[in-house]
PDB file of N, CA and C in Angstrom:
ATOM      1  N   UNK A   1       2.741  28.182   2.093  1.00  0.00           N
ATOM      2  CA  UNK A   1       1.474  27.587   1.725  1.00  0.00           C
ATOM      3  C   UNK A   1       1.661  26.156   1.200  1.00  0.00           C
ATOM      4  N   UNK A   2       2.473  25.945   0.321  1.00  0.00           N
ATOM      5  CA  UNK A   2       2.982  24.777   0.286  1.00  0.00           C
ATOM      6  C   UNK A   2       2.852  23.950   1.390  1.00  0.00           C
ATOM      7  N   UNK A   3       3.605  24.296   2.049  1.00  0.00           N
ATOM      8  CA  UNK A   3       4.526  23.074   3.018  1.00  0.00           C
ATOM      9  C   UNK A   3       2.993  23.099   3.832  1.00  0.00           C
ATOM     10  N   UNK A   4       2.360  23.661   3.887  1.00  0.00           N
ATOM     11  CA  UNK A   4       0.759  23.366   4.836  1.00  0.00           C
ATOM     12  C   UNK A   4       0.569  22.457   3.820  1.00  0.00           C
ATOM     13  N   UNK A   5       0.534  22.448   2.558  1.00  0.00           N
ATOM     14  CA  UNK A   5      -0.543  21.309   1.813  1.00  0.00           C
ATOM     15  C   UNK A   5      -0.257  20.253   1.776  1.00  0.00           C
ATOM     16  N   UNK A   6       1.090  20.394   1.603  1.00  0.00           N
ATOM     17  CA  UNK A   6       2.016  19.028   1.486  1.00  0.00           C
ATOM     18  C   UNK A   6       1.786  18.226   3.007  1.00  0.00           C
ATOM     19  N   UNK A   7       1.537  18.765   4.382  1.00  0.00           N
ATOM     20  CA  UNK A   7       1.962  18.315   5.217  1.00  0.00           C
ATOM     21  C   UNK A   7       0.040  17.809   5.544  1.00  0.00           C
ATOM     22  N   UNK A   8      -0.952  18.175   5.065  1.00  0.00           N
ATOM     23  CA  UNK A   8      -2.017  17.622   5.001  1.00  0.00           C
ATOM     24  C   UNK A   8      -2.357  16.692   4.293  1.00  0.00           C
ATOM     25  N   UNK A   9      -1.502  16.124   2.724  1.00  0.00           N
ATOM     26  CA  UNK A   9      -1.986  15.381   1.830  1.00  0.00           C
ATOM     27  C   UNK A   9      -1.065  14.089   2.812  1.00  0.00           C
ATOM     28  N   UNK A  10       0.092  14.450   3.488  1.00  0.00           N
ATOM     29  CA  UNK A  10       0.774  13.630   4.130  1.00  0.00           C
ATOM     30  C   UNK A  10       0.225  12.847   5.473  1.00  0.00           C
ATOM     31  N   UNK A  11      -0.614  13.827   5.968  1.00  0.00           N
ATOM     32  CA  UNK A  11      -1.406  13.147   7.578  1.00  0.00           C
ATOM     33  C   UNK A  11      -2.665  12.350   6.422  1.00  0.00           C
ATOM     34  N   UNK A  12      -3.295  13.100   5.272  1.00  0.00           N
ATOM     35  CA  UNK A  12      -4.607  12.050   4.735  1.00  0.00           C
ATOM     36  C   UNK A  12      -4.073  11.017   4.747  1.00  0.00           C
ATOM     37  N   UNK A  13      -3.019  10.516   3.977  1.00  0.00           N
ATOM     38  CA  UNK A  13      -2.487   9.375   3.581  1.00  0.00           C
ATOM     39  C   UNK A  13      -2.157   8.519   4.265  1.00  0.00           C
ATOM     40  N   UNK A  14      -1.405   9.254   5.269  1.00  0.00           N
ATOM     41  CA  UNK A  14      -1.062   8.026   6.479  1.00  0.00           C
ATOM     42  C   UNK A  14      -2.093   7.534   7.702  1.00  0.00           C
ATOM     43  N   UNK A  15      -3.288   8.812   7.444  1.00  0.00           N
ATOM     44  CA  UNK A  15      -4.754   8.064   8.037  1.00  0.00           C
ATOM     45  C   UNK A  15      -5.226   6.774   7.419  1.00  0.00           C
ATOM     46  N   UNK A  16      -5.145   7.038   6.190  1.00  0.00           N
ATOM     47  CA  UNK A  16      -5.335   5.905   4.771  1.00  0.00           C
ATOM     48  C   UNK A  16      -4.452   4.644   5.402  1.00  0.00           C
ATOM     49  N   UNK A  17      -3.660   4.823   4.921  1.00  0.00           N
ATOM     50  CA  UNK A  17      -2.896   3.883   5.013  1.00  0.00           C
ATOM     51  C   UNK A  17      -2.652   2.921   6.339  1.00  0.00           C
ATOM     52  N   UNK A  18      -2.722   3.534   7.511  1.00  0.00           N
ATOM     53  CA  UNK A  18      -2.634   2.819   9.006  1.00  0.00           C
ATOM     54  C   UNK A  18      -4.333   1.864   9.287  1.00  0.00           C
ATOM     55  N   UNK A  19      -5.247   2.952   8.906  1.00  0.00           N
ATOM     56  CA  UNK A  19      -6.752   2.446   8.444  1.00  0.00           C
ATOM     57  C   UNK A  19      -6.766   1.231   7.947  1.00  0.00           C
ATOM     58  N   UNK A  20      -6.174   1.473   6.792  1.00  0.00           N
ATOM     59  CA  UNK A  20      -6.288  -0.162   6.097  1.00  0.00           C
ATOM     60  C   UNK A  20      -5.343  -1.186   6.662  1.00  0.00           C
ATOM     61  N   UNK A  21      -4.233  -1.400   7.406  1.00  0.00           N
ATOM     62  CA  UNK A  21      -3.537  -2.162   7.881  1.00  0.00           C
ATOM     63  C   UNK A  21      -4.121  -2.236   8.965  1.00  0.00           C
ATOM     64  N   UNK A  22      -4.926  -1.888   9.629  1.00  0.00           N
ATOM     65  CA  UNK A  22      -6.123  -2.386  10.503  1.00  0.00           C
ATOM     66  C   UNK A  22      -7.049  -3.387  10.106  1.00  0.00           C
ATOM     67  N   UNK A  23      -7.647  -2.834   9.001  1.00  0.00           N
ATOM     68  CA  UNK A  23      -8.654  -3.574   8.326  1.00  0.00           C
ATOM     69  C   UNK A  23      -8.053  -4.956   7.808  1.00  0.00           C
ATOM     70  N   UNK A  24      -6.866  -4.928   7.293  1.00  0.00           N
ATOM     71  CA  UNK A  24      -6.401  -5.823   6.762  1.00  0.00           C
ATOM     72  C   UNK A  24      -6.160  -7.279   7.790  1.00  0.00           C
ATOM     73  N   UNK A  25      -5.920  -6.957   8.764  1.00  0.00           N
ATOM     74  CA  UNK A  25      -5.264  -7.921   9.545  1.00  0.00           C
ATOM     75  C   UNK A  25      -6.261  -8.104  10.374  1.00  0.00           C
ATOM     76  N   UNK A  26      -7.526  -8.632   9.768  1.00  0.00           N
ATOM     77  CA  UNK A  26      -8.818  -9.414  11.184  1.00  0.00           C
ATOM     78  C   UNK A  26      -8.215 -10.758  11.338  1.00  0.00           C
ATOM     79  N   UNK A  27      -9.496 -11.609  11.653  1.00  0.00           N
ATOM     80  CA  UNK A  27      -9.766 -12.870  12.216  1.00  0.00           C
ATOM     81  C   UNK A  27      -9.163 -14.048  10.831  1.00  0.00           C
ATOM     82  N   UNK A  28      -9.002 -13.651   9.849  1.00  0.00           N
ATOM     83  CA  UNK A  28      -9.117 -14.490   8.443  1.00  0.00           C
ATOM     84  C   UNK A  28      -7.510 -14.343   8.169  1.00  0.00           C
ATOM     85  N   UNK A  29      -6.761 -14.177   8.799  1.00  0.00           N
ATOM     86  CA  UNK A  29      -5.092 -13.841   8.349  1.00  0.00           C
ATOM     87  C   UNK A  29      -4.863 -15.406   7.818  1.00  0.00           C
ATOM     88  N   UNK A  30      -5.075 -16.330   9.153  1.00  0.00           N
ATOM     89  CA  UNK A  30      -4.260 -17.445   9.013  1.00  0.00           C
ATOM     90  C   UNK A  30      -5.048 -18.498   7.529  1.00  0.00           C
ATOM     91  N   UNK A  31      -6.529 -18.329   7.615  1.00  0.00           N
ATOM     92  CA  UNK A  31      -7.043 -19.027   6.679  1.00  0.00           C
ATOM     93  C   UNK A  31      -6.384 -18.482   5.037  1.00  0.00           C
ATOM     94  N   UNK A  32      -6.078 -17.173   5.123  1.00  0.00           N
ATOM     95  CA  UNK A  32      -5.890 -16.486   3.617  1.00  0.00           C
ATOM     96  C   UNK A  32      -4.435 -16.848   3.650  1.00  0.00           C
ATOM     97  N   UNK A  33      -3.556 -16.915   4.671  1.00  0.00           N
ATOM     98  CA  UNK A  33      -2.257 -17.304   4.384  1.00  0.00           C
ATOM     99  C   UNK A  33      -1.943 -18.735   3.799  1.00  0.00           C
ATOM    100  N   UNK A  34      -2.618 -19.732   4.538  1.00  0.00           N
ATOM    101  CA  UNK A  34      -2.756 -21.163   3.926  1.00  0.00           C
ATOM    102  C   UNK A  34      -3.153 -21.071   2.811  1.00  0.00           C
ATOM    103  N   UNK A  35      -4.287 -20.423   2.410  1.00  0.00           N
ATOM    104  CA  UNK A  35      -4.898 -20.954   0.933  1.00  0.00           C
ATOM    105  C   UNK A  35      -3.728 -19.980  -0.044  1.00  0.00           C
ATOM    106  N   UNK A  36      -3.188 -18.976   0.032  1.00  0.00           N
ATOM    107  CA  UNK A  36      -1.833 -19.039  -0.712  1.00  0.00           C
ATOM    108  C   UNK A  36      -0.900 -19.409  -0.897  1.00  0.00           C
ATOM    109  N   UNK A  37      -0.770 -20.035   0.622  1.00  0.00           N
ATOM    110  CA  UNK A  37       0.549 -21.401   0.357  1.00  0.00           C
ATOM    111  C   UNK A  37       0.795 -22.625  -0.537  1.00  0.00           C
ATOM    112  N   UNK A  38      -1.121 -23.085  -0.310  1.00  0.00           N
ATOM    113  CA  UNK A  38      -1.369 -23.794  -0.451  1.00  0.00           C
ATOM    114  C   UNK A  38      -1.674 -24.258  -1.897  1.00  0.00           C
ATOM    115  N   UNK A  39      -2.480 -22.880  -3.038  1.00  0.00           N
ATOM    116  CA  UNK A  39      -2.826 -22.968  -3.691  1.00  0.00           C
ATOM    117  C   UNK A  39      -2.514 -21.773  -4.895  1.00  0.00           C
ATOM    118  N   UNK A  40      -2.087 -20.775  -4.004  1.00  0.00           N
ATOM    119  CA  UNK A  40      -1.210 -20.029  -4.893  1.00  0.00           C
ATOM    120  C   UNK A  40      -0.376 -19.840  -6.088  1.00  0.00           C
ATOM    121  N   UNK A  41       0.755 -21.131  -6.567  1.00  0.00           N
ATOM    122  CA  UNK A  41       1.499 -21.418  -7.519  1.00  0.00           C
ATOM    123  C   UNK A  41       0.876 -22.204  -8.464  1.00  0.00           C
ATOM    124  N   UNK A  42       0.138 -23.034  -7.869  1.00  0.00           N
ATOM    125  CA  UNK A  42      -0.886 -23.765  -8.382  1.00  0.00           C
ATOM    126  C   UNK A  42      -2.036 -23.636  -9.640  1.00  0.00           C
ATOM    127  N   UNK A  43      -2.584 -22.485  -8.871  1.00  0.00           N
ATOM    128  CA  UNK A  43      -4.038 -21.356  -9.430  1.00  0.00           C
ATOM    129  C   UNK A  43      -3.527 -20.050 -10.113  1.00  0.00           C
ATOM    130  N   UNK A  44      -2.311 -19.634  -9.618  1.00  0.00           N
ATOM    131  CA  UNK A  44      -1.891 -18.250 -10.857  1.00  0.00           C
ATOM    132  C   UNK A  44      -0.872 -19.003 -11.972  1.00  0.00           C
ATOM    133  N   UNK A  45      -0.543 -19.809 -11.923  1.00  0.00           N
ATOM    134  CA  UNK A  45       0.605 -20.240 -12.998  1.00  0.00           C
ATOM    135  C   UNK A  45       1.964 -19.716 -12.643  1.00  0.00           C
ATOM    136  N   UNK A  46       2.076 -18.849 -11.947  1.00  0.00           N
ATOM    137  CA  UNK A  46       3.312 -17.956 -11.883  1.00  0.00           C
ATOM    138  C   UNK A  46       4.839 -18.973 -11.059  1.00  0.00           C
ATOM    139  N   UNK A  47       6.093 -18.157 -11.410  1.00  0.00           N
ATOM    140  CA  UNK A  47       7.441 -19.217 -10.956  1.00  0.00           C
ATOM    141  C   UNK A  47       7.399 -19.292  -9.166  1.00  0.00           C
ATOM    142  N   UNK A  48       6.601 -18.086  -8.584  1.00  0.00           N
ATOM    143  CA  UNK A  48       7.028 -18.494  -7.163  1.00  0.00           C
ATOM    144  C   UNK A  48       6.268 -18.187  -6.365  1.00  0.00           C
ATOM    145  N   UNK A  49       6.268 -18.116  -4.864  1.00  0.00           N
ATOM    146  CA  UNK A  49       4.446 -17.943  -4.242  1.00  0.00           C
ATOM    147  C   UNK A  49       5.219 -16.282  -4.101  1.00  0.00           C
ATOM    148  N   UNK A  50       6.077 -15.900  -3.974  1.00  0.00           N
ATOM    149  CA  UNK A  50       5.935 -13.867  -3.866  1.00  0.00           C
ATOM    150  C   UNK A  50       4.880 -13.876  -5.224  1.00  0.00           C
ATOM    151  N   UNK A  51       5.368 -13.892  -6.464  1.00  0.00           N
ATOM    152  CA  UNK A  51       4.955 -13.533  -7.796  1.00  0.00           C
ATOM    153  C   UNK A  51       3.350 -13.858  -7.687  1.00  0.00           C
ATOM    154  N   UNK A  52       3.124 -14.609  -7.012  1.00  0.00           N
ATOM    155  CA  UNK A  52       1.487 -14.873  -7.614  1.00  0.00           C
ATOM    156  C   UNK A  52       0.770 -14.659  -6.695  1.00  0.00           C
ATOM    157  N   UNK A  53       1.374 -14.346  -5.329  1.00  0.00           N
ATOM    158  CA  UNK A  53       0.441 -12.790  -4.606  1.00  0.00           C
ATOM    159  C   UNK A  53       0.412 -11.400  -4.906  1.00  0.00           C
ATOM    160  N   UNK A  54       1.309 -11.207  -5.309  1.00  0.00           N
ATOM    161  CA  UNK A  54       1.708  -9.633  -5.641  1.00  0.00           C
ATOM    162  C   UNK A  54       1.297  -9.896  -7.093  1.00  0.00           C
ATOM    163  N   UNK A  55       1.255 -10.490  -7.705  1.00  0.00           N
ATOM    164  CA  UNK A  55       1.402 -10.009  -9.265  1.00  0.00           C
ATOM    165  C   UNK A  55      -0.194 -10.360  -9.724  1.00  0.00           C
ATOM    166  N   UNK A  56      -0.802 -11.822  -8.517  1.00  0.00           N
ATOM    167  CA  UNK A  56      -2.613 -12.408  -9.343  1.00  0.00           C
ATOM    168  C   UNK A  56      -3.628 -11.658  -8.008  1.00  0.00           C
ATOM    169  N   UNK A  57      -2.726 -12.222  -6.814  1.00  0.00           N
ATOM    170  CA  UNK A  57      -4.225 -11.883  -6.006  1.00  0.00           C
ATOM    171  C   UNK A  57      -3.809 -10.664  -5.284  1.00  0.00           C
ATOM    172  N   UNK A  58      -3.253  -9.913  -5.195  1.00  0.00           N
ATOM    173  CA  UNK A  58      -3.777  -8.453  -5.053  1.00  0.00           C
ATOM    174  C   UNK A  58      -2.671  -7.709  -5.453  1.00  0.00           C
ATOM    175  N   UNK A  59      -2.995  -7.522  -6.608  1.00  0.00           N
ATOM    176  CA  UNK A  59      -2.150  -6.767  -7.626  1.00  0.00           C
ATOM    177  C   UNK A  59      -3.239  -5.337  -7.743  1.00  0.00           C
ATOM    178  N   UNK A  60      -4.235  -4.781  -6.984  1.00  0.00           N
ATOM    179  CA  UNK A  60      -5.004  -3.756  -7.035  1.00  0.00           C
ATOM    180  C   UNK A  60      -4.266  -3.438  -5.752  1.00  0.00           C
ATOM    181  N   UNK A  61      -4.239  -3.599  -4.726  1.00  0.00           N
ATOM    182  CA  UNK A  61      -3.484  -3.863  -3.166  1.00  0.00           C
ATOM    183  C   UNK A  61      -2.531  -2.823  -3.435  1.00  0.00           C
ATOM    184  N   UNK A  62      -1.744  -4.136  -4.452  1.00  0.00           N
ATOM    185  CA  UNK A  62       0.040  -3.265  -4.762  1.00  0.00           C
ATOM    186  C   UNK A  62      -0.298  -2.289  -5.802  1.00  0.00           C
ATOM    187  N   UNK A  63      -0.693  -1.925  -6.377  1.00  0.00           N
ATOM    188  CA  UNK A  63      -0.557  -0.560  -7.536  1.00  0.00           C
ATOM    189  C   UNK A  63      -1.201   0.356  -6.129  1.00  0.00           C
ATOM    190  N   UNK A  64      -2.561   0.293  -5.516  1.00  0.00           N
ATOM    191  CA  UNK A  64      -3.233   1.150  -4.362  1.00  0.00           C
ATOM    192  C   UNK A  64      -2.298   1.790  -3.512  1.00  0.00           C
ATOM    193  N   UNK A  65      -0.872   0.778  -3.041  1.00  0.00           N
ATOM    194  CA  UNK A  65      -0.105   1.110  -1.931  1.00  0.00           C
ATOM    195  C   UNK A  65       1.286   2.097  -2.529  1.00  0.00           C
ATOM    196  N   UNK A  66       1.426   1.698  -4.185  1.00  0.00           N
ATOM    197  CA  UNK A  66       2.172   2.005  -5.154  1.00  0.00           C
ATOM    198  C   UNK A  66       1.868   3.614  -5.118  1.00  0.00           C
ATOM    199  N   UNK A  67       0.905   3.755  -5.379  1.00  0.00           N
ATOM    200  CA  UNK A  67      -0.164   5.192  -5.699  1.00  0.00           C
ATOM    201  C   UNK A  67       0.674   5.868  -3.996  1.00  0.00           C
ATOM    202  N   UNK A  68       0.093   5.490  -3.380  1.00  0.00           N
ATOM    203  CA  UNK A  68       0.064   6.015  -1.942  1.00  0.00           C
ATOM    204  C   UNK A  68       1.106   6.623  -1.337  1.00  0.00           C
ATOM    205  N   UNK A  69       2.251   5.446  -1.692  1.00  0.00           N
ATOM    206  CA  UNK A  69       3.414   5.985  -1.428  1.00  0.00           C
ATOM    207  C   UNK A  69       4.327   7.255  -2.617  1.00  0.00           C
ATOM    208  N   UNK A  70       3.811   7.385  -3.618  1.00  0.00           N
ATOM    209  CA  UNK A  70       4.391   8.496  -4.688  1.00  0.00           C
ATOM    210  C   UNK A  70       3.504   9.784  -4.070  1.00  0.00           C
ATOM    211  N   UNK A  71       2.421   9.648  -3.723  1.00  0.00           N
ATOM    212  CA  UNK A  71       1.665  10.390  -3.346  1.00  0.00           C
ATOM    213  C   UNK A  71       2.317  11.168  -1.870  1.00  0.00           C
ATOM    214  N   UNK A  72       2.758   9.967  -0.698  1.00  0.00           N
ATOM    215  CA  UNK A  72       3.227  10.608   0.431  1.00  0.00           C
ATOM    216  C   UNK A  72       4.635  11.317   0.114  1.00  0.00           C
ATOM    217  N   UNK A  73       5.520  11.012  -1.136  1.00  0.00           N
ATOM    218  CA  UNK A  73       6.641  11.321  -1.215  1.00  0.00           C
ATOM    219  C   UNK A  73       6.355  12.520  -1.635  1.00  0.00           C
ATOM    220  N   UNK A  74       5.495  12.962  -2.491  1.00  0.00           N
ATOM    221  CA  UNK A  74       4.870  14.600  -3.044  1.00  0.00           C
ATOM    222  C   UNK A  74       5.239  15.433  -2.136  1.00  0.00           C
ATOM    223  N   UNK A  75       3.903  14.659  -0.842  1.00  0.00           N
ATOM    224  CA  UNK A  75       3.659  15.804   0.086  1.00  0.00           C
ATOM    225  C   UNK A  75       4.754  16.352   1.297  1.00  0.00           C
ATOM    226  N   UNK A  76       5.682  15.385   1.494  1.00  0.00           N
ATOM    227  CA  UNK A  76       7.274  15.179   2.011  1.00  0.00           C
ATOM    228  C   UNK A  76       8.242  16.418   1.181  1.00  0.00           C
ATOM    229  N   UNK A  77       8.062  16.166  -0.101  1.00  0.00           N
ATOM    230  CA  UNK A  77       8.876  17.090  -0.758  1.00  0.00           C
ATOM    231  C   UNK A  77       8.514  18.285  -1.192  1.00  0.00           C
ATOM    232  N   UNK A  78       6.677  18.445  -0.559  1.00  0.00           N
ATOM    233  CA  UNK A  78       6.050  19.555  -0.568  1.00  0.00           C
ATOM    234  C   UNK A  78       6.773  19.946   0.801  1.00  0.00           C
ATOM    235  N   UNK A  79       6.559  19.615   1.867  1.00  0.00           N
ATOM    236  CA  UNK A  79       6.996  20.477   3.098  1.00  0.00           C
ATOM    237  C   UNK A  79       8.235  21.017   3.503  1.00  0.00           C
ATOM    238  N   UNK A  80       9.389  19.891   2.673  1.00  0.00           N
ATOM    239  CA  UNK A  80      10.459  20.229   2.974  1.00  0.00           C
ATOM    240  C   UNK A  80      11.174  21.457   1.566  1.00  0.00           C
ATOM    241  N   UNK A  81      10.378  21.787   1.072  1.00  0.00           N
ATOM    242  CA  UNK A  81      10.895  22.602   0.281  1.00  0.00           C
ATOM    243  C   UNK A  81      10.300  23.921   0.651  1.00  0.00           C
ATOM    244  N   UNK A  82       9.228  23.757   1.495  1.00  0.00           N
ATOM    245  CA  UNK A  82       8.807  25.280   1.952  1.00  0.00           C
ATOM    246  C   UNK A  82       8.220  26.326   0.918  1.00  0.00           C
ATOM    247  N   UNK A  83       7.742  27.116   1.638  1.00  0.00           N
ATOM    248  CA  UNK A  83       7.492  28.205   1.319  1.00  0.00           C
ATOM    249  C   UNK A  83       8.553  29.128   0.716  1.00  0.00           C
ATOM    250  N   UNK A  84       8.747  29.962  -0.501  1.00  0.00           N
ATOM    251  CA  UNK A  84      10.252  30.927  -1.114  1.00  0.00           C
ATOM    252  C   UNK A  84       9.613  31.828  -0.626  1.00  0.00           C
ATOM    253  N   UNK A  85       9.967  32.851   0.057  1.00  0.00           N
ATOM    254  CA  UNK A  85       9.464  34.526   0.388  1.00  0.00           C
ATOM    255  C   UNK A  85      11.113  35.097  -0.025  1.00  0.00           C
TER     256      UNK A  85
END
């Protein structure tokens, strides 16, 4: 019974997750990439342009994807541990 739940919280998630890397990547990639190049170190204060995407402008993004992945590791270590009879 397990390893069924685990292996469903595992297909939700990776519906989730492929979903939004769809969504993520429209028509606006190249404009949102410039204006972090551009203005990024600038507008968060932070030492480098990784730090002040990940840490100012989507730091909900990264904790969301953070969540997601502890979550798929659950349901991974739900299936592979099986059912005890």
């Amino acid at each position: 019974m397990k390893a069924k739940i685990g292996f469903i919280i595992v297909l939700i998630f990776g519906i989730l997750v492929f979903s939004s890397l769809k969504l993520e990547f429209g028509n606006n990639v190249g404009i949102t990439a410039e204006m972090y190049i551009e203005k990024g170190v600038s507008e968060t204060g932070a030492v480098n342009l990784v730090s002040s995407i990940l840490a100012d402008y989507r730091v909900y993004d990264t904790l969301g994807e953070t969540i997601i992945l502890f979550i798929a590791i659950l349901g991974v270590s739900m299936i592979l541990k099986g059912d005890k009879k």
